[in-house]
Protein backbone atom coordinates (compact mmCIF):
# COMPACT_ATOMS: atom_id res chain seq x y z
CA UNK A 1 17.79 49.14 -99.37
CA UNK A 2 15.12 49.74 -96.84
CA UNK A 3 17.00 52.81 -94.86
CA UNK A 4 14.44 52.47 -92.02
CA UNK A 5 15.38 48.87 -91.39
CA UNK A 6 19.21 49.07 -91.82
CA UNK A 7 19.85 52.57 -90.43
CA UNK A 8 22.63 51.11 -88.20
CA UNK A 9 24.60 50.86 -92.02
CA UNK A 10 24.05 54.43 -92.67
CA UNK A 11 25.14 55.24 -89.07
CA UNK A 12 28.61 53.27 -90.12
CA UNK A 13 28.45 54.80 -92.77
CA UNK A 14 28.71 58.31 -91.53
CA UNK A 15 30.63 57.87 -88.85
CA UNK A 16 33.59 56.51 -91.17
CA UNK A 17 33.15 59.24 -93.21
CA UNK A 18 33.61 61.56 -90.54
CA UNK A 19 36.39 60.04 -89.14
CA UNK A 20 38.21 60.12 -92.13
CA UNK A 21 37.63 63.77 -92.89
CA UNK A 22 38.94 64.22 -89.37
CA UNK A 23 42.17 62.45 -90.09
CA UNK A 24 42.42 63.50 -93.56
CA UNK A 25 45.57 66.02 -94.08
CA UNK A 26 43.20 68.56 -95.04
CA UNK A 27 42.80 69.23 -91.63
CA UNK A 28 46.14 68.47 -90.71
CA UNK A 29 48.42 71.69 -88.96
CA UNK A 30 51.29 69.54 -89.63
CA UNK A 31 54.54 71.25 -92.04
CA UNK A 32 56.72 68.57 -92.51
CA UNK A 33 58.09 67.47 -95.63
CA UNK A 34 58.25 63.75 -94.85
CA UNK A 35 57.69 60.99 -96.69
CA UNK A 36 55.45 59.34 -93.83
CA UNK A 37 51.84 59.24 -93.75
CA UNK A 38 50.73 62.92 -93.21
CA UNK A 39 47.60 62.72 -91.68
CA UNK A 40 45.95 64.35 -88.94
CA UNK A 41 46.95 62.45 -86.11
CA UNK A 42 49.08 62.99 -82.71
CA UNK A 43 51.92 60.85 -82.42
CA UNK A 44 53.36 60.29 -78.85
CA UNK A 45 56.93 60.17 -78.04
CA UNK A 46 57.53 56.37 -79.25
CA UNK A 47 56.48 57.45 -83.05
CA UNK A 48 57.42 60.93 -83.03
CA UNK A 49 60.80 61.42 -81.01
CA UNK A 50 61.54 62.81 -77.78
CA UNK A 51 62.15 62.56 -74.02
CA UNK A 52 60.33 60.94 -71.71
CA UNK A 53 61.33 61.61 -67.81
CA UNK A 54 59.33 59.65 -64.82
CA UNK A 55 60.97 60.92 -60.78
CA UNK A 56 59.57 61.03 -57.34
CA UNK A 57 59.60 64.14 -55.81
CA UNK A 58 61.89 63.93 -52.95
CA UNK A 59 60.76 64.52 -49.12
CA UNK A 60 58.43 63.22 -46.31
CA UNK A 61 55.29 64.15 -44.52
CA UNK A 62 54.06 63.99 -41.22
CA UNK A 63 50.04 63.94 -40.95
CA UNK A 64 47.48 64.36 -38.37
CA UNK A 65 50.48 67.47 -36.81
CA UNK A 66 48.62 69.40 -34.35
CA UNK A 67 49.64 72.85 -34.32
CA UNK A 68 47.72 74.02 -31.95
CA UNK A 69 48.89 77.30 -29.82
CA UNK A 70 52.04 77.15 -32.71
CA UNK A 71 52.57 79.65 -35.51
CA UNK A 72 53.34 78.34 -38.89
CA UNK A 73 56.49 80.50 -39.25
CA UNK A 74 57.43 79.62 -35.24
CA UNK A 75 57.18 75.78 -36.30
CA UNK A 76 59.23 75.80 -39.70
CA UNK A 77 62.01 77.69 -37.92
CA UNK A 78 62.02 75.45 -35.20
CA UNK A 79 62.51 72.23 -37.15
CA UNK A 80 65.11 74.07 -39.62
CA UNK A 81 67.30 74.87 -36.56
CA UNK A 82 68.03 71.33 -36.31
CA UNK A 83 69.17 70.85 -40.15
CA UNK A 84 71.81 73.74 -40.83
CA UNK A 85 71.48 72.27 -44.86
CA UNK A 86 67.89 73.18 -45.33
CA UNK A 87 66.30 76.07 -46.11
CA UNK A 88 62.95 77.55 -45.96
CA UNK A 89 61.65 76.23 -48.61
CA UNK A 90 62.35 72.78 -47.31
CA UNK A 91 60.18 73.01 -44.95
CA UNK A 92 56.48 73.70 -45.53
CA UNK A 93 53.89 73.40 -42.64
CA UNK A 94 49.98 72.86 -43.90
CA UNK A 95 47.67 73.75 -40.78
CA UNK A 96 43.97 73.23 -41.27
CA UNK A 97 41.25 75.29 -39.41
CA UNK A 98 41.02 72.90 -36.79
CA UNK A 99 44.45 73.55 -35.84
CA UNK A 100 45.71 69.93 -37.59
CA UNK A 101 47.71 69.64 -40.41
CA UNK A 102 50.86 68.62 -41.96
CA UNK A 103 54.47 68.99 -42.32
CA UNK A 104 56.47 68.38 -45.41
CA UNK A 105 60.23 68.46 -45.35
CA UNK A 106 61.37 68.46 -48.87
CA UNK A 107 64.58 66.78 -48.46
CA UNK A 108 66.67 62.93 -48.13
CA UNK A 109 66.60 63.03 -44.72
CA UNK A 110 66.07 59.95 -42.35
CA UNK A 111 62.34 58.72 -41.21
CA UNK A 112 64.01 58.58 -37.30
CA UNK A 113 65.71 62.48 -37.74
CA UNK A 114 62.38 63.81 -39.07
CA UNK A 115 60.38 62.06 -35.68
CA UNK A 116 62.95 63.32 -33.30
CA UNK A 117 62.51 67.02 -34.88
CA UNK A 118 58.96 66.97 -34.53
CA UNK A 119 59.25 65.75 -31.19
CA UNK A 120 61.94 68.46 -30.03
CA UNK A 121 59.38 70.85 -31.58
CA UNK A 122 56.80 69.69 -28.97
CA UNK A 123 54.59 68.52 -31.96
CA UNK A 124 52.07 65.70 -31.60
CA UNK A 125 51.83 63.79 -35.13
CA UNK A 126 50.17 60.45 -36.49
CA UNK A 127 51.81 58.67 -39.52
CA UNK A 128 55.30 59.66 -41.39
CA UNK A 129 55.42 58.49 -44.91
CA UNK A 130 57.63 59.22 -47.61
CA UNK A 131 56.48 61.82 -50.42
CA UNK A 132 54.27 65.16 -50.22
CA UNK A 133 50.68 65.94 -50.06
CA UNK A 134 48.58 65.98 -52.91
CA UNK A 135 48.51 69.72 -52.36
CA UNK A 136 52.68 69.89 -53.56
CA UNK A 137 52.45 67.39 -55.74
CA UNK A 138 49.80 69.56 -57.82
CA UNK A 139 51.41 72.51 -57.61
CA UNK A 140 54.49 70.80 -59.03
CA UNK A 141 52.67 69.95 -61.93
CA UNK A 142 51.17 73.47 -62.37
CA UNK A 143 55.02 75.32 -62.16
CA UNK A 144 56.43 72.64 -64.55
CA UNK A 145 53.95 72.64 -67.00
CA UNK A 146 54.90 76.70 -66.96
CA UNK A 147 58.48 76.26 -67.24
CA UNK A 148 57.91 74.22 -70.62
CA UNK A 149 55.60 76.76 -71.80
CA UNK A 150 57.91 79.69 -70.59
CA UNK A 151 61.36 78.39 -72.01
CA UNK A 152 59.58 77.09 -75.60
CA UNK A 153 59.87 73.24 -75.68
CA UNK A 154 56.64 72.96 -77.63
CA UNK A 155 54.30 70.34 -76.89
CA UNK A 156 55.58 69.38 -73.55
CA UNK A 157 52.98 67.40 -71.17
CA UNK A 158 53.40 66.96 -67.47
CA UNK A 159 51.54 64.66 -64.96
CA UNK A 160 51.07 62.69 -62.46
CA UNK A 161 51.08 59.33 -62.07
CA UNK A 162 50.53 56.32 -59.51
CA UNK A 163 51.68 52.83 -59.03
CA UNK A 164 49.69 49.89 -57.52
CA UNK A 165 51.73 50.46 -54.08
CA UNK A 166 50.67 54.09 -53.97
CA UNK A 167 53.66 55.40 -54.89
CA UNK A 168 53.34 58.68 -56.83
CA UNK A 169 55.52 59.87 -59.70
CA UNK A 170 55.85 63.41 -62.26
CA UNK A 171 55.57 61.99 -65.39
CA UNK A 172 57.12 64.54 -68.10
CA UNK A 173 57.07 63.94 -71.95
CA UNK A 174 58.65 66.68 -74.57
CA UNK A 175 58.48 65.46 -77.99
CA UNK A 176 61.52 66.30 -80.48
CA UNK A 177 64.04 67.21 -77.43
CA UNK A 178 67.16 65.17 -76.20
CA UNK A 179 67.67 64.44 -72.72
CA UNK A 180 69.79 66.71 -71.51
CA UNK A 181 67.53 69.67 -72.40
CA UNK A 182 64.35 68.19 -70.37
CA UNK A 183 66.82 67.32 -67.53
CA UNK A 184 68.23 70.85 -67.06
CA UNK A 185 65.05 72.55 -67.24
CA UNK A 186 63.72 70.38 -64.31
CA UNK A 187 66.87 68.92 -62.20
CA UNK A 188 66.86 72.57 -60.16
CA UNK A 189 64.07 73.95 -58.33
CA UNK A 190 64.13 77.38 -59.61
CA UNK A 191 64.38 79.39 -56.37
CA UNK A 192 64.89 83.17 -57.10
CA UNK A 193 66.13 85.67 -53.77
CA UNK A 194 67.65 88.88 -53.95
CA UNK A 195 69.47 89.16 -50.99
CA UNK A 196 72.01 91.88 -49.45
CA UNK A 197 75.43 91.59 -47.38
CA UNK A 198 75.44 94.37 -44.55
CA UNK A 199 77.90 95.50 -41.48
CA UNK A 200 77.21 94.71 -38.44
CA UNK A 201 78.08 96.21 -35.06
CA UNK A 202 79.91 93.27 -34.05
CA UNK A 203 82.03 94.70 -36.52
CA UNK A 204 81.32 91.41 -38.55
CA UNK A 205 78.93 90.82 -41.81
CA UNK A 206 75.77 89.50 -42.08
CA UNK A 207 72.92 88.27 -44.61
CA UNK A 208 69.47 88.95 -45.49
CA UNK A 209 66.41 87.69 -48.01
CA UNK A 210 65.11 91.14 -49.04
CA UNK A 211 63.25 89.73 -52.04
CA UNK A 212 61.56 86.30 -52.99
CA UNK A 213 59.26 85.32 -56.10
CA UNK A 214 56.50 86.27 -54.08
CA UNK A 215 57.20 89.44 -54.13
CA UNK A 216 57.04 90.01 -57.76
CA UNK A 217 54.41 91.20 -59.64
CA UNK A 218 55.35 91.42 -63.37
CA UNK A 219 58.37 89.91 -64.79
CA UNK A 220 59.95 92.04 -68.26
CA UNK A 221 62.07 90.82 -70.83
CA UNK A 222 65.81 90.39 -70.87
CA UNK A 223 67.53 93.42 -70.96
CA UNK A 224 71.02 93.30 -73.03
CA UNK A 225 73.86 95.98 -70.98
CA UNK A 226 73.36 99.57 -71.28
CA UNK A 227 75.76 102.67 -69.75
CA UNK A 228 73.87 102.24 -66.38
CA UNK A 229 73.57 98.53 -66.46
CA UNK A 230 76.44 96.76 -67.22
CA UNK A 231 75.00 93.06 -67.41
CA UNK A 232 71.92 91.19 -68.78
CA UNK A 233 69.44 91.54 -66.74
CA UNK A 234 65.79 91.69 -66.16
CA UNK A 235 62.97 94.36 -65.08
CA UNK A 236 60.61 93.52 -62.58
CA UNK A 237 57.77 95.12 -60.57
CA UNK A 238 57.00 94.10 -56.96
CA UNK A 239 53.79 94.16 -55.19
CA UNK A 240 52.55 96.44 -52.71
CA UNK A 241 53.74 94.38 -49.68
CA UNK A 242 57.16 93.31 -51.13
CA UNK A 243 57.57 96.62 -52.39
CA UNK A 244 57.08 98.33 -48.55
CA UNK A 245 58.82 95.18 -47.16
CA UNK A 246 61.83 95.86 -49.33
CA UNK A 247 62.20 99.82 -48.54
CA UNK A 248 61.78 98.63 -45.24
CA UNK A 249 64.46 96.07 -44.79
CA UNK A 250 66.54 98.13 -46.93
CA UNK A 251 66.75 100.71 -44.49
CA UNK A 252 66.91 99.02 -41.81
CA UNK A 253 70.38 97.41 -43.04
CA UNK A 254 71.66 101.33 -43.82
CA UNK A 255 71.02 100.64 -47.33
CA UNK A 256 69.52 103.98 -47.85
CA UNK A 257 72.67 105.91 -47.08
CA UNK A 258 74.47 107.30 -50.06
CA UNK A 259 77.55 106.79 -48.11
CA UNK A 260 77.10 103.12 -48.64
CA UNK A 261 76.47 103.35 -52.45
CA UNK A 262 78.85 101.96 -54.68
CA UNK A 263 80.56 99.91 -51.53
CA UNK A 264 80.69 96.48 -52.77
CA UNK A 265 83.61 96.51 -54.19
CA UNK A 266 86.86 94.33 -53.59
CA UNK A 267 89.43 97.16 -52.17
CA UNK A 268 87.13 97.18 -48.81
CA UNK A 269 87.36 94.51 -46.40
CA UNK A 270 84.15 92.59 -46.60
CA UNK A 271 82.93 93.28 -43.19
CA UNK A 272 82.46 96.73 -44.54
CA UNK A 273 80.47 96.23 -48.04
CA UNK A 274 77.06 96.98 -48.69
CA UNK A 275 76.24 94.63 -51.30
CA UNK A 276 73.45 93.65 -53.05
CA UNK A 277 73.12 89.87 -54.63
CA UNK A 278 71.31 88.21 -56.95
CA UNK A 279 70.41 84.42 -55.88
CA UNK A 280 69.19 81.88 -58.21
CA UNK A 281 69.17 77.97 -56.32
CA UNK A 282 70.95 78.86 -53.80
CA UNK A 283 73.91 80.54 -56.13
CA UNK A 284 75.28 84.05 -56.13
CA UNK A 285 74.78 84.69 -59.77
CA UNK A 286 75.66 88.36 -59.25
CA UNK A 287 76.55 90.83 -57.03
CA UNK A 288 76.91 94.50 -57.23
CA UNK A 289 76.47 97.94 -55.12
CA UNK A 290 73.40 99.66 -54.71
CA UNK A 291 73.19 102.47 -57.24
CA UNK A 292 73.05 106.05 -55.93
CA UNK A 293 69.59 106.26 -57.25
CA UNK A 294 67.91 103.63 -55.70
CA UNK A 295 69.59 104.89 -53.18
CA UNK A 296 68.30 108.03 -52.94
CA UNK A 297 64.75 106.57 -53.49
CA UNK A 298 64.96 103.70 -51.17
CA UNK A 299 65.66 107.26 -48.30
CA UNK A 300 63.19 109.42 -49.49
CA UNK A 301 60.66 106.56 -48.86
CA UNK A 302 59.72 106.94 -52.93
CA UNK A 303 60.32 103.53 -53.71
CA UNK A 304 56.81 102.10 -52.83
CA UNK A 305 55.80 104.45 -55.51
CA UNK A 306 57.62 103.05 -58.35
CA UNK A 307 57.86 99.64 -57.38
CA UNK A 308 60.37 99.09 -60.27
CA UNK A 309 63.57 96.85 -59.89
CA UNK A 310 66.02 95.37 -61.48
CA UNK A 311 67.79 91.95 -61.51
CA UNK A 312 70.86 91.88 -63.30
CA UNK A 313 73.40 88.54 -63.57
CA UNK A 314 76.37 88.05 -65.26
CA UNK A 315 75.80 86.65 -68.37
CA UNK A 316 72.79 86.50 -71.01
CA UNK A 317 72.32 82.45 -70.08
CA UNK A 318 71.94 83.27 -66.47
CA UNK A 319 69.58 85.97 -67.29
CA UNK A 320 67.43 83.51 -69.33
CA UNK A 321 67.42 81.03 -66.41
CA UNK A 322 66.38 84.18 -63.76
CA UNK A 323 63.49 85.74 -66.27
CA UNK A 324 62.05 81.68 -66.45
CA UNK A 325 61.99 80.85 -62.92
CA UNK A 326 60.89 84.29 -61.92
CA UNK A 327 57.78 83.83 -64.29
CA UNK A 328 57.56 80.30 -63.86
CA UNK A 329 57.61 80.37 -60.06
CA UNK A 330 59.92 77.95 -58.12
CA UNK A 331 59.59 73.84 -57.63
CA UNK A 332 57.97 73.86 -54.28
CA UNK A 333 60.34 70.26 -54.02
CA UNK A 334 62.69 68.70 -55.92
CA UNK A 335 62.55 65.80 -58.37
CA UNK A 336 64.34 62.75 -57.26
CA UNK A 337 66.04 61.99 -60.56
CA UNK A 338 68.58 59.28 -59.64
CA UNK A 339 65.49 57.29 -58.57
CA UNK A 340 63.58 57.95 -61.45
CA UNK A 341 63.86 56.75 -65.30
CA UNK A 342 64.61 59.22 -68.03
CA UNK A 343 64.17 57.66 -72.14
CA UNK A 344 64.82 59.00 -75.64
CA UNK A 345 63.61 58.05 -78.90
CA UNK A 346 65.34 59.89 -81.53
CA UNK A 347 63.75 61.38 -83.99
CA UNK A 348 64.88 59.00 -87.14
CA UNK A 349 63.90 55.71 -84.81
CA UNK A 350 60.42 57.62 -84.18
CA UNK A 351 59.85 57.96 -87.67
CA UNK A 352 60.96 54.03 -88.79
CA UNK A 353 58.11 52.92 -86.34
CA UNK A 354 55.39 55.23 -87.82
CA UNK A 355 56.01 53.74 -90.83
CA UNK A 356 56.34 49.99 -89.10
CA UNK A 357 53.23 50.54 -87.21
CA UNK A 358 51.09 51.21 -90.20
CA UNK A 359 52.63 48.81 -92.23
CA UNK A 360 52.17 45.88 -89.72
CA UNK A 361 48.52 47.08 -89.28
CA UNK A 362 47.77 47.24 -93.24
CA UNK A 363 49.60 43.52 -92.65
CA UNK A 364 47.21 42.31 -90.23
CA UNK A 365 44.26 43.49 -91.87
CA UNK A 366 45.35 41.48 -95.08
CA UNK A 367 45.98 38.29 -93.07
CA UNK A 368 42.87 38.49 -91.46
CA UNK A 369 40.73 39.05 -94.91
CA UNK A 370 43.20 35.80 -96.18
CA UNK A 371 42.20 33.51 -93.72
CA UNK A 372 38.15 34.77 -93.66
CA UNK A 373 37.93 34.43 -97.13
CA UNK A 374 39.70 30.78 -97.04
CA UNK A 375 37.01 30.14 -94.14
CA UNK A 376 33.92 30.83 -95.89
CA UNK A 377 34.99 30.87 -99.76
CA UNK A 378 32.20 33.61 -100.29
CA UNK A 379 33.35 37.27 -101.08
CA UNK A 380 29.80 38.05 -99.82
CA UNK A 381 30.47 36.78 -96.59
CA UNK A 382 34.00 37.43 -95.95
CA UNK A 383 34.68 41.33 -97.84
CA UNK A 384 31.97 42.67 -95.66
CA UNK A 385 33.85 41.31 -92.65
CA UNK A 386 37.17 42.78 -93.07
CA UNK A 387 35.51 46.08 -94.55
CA UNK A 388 33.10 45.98 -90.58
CA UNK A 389 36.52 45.31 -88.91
CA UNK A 390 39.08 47.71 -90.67
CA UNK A 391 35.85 50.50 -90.15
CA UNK A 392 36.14 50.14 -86.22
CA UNK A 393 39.83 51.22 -86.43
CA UNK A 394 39.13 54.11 -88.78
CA UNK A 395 36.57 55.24 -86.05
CA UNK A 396 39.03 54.45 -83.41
CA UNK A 397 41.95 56.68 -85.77
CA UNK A 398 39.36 59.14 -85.82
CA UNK A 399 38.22 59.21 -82.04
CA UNK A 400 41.87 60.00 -80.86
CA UNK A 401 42.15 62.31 -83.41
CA UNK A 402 39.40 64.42 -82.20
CA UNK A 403 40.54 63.79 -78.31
CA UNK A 404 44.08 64.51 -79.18
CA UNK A 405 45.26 61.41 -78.27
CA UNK A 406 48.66 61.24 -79.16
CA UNK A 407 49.43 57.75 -80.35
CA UNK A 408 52.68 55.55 -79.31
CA UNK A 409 53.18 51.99 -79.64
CA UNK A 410 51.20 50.70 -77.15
CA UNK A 411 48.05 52.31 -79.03
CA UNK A 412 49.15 50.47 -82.23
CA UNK A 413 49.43 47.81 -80.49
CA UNK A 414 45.80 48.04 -79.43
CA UNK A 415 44.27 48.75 -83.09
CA UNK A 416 46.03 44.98 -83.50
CA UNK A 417 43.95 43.24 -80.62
CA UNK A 418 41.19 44.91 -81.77
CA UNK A 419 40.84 43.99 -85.49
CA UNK A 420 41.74 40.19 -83.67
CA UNK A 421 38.94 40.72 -81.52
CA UNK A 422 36.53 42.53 -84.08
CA UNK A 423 36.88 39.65 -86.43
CA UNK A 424 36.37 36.91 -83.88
CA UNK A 425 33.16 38.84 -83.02
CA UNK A 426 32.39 39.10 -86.88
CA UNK A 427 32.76 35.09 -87.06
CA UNK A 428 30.72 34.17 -84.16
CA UNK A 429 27.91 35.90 -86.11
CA UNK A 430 28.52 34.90 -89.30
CA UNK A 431 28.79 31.26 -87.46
CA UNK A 432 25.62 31.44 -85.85
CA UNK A 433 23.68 32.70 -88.82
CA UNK A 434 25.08 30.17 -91.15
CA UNK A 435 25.25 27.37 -89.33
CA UNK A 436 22.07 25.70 -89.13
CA UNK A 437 21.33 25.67 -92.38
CA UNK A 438 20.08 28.11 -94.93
CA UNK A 439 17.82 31.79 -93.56
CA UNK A 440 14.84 31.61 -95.44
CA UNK A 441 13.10 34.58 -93.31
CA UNK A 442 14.40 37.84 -91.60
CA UNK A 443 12.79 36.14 -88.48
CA UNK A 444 15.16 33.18 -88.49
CA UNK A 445 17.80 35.53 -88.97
CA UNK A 446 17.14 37.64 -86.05
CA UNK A 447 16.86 35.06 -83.59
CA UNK A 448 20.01 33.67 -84.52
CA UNK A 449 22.08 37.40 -85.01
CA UNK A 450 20.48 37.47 -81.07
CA UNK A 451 21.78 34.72 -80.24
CA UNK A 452 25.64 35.58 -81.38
CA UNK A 453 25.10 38.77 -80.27
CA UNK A 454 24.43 37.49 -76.43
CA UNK A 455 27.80 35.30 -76.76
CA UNK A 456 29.86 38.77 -77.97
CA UNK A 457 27.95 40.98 -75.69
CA UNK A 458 29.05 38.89 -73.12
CA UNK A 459 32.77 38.56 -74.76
CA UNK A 460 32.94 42.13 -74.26
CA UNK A 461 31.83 42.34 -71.02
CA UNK A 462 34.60 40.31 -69.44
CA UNK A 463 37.29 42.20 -71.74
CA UNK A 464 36.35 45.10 -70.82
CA UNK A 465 36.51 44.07 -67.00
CA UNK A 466 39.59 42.22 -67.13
CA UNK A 467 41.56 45.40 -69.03
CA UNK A 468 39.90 48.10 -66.68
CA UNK A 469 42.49 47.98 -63.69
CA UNK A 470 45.12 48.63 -66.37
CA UNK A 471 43.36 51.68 -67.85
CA UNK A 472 42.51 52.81 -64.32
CA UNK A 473 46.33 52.53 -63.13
CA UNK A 474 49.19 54.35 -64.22
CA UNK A 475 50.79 51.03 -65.44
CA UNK A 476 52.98 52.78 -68.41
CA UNK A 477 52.58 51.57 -71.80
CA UNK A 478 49.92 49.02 -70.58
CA UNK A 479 46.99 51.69 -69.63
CA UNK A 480 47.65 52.95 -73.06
CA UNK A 481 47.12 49.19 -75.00
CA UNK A 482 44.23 48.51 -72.35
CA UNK A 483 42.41 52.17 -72.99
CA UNK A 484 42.33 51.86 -76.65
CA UNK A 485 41.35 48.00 -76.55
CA UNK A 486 38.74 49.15 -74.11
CA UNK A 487 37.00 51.88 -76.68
CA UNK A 488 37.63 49.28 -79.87
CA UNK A 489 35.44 46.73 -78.04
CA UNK A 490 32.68 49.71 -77.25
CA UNK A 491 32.97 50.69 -80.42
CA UNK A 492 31.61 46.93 -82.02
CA UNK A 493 29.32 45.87 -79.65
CA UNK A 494 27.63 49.35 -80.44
CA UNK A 495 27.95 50.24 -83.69
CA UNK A 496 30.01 47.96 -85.76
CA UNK A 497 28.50 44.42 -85.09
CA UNK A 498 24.93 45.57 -85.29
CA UNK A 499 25.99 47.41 -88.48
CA UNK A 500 27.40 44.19 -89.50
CA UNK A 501 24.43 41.57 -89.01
CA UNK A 502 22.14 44.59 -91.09
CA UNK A 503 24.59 44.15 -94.16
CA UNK A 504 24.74 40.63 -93.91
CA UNK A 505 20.96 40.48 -93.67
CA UNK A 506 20.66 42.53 -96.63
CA UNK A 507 23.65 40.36 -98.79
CA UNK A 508 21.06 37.14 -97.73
CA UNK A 509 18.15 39.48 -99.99
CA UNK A 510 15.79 38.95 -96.77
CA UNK A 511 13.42 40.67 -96.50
């Protein structure tokens, strides 16, 4: 063979080879003692088990909000005085440089009650749509993605997807965990306060936020009780700012006094107790005194040097939850997750359609090589055929491989179409070649592999256009068929035909 002249075979050539030493279980990280196919491939959740979850994130926005002569703290306060449920951190005002922004109000609240805030706020504002900004949705992403990491559910992948309408959706997927795991981790927002209970001089009690998340600096491990520390709890080190803040504040709310130490206990009336509490979602998950230490510390104004504090809850569970969210960071909103889908594939199901999947594959390939073979009734014509075709997907295997694409059903599903497609491709040619009579010369033969190769170049063209909205939109399972049909197509029309017309030139002996 004439290597000059049919260097598209040796190209095949290598390029299989290198896709199968890519998906060979030589390189394979995998431990499992299965019976399956142990290659070197990512499965998604359909052939590997798992939990797929797909919510909204709940609450509004208002654009095109001037803010003009308005402070951002000024504003937020104003619209939570007229919705005693919220929070702060329902509310989030975005102001630009310009003095325009926009207002998010993470919560179910009515279009009409979110237009009659804004307008008892004074505030001029253009459209109000349901969902957040692009700006929260991200960020969403970004703390999820570190709760999976932070809490160990291995593998974990979180995005964000959009439907045709423009509606936008978190789509999380955590292979080899049940439902209720993935829905835990991500039904609560993960909001960590350390607030303090505090006489007044109305001779009532009253409440304060002394610490938030952003006020942390380093989170520690989970501390099991000692003799000074009677619960789980975890070490922390605040920042410079939430480290004056907080020996300010506690001073101001006679914290500092060691006449108030140890005063949070049940045999005073509450409108006398100096307590301190720890706040996780909006839940007092403990509450205790103020130690005669910190005390002392938090007078002497030597706080701000050590910047060390403690958060200590009731029992070791609790404590997880805190040390997560504090290193995690809070949900700026919440996941809508009675409007949202949640699936699981267990693991034994996963594995019956890994098997399934190659199976039917090794299926296909056999029917197609039984019907070539009965079309032409020449091995010569036919073996090469289904060897070309069943090469594309072994590129293919070995593309996602190297991408980490992690396979599900809708990829197998799209190996299928393609060895359809490949072969129909591989038949035109042969067709064309054949068909009017013997070759007798490599020139004959070219003009005619042209020719087919116009009518499949042109094949592919319109496939590729009709499947690109799908791999474009977030259209589930389809993107996933449509993005690997997409690549097969690529693949022949650049490597595999032209490899394909070489060999059959060369089975012809033309010269």
């Amino acid at each position: 063979m004439n290597i000059r002249s049919n260097w598209r075979i040796l190209a095949l050539s290598i390029l299989i080879i290198l896709s199968m030493i890519i998906i060979s279980p030589i390189g394979s990280s995998s431990t499992s003692n299965s019976d399956s196919l142990d290659l070197n491939i990512s499965y998604g959740l359909d052939l590997s088990g798992g939990t797929r979850l797909r919510a909204p994130i709940v609450g509004w926005t208002a654009e095109e909000v001037s803010f003009i002569g308005y402070q951002e703290s000024n504003i937020e306060e104003t619209i939570l005085s007229q919705f005693p449920s919220l929070s702060r951190s329902d509310v989030d005002a975005k102001i630009g440089s310009n003095g325009i922004g926009t207002f998010e109000i993470f919560s179910d609240i009515s279009p009409e009650d979110f237009k009659l805030a804004l307008s008892r706020a004074n505030l001029s504002y253009g459209e109000v749509r349901p969902g957040v900004t692009a700006q929260t949705r991200k960020t969403t992403v970004e703390v999820l993605n570190k709760k999976f990491d932070e809490s160990g559910l291995n593998g974990a992948t979180v995005q964000q997807s959009t439907t045709p309408s423009g509606q936008y959706f978190i789509i999380i997927e955590v292979p080899n965990y049940n439902s209720n795991e993935v829905r835990k981790l991500v039904e609560k927002r993960g909001s960590v306060e350390v607030m303090v209970q505090f006489p007044t001089r109305a001779g009532e009690w009253g409440n304060a936020v002394v610490l938030t998340q952003d006020d942390i600096a380093t989170v520690g491990t989970v501390q099991d009780p000692t003799v000074s520390i009677a619960s789980p709890h975890v070490p922390v080190t605040l920042t410079n700012e939430g480290a004056s803040n907080f020996q300010i504040y506690m001073q101001q709310y006679g914290f500092s006094s060691q006449s108030n130490s140890n005063s949070c206990t049940t045999s005073l009336p509450q409108e006398l107790r100096y307590c301190i509490h720890t706040v996780l979602d909006g839940d007092i998950v403990y509450s205790a005194s103020i130690s005669p230490g910190l005390s002392d510390s938090l007078r002497k104004g030597e706080f701000i040097n050590s910047k060390n504090f403690v958060m200590t809850s009731t029992n070791r569970t609790n404590a997880d939850s805190l040390r997560l969210n504090l290193r995690a960071g809070a949900l700026p909103a919440p996941l809508d997750l009675d409007s949202g889908t949640i699936n699981f594939v267990s693991p034994s199901l996963a594995e019956n359609f890994k098997i399934y999947s190659f199976l039917i594959g090794a299926i296909s390939i056999l029917a197609v090589a039984a019907v070539v073979f009965f079309r032409y009734g020449e091995i010569k014509v036919a073996f090469p055929m289904v060897i070309t075709a069943l090469s594309e997907v072994i590129i293919l295997l070995g593309l996602s491989s190297a991408i980490g694409l992690a396979l599900d059903l809708s990829h197998i599903a799209g190996f299928i179409a393609v060895i359809g497609t490949g072969v129909d491709d591989l038949i035109i040619i042969a067709d064309e070649v054949m068909a009017e009579g013997s070759v007798t010369s490599t020139r004959i033969f070219r003009n005619r592999f042209r020719a087919a190769f116009w009518i499949i170049g042109a094949a592919a063209v319109t496939t590729i256009v009709a499947l690109s909205p799908l791999a474009i939109l977030s259209l589930g399972d389809l993107r996933g068929f449509a993005i690997v049909t997409i690549l097969g197509v690529l693949i022949g029309v650049l490597i595999t035909r032209p490899a394909y017309g070489d060999i059959l030139k060369f089975l012809l002996k033309l010269k």
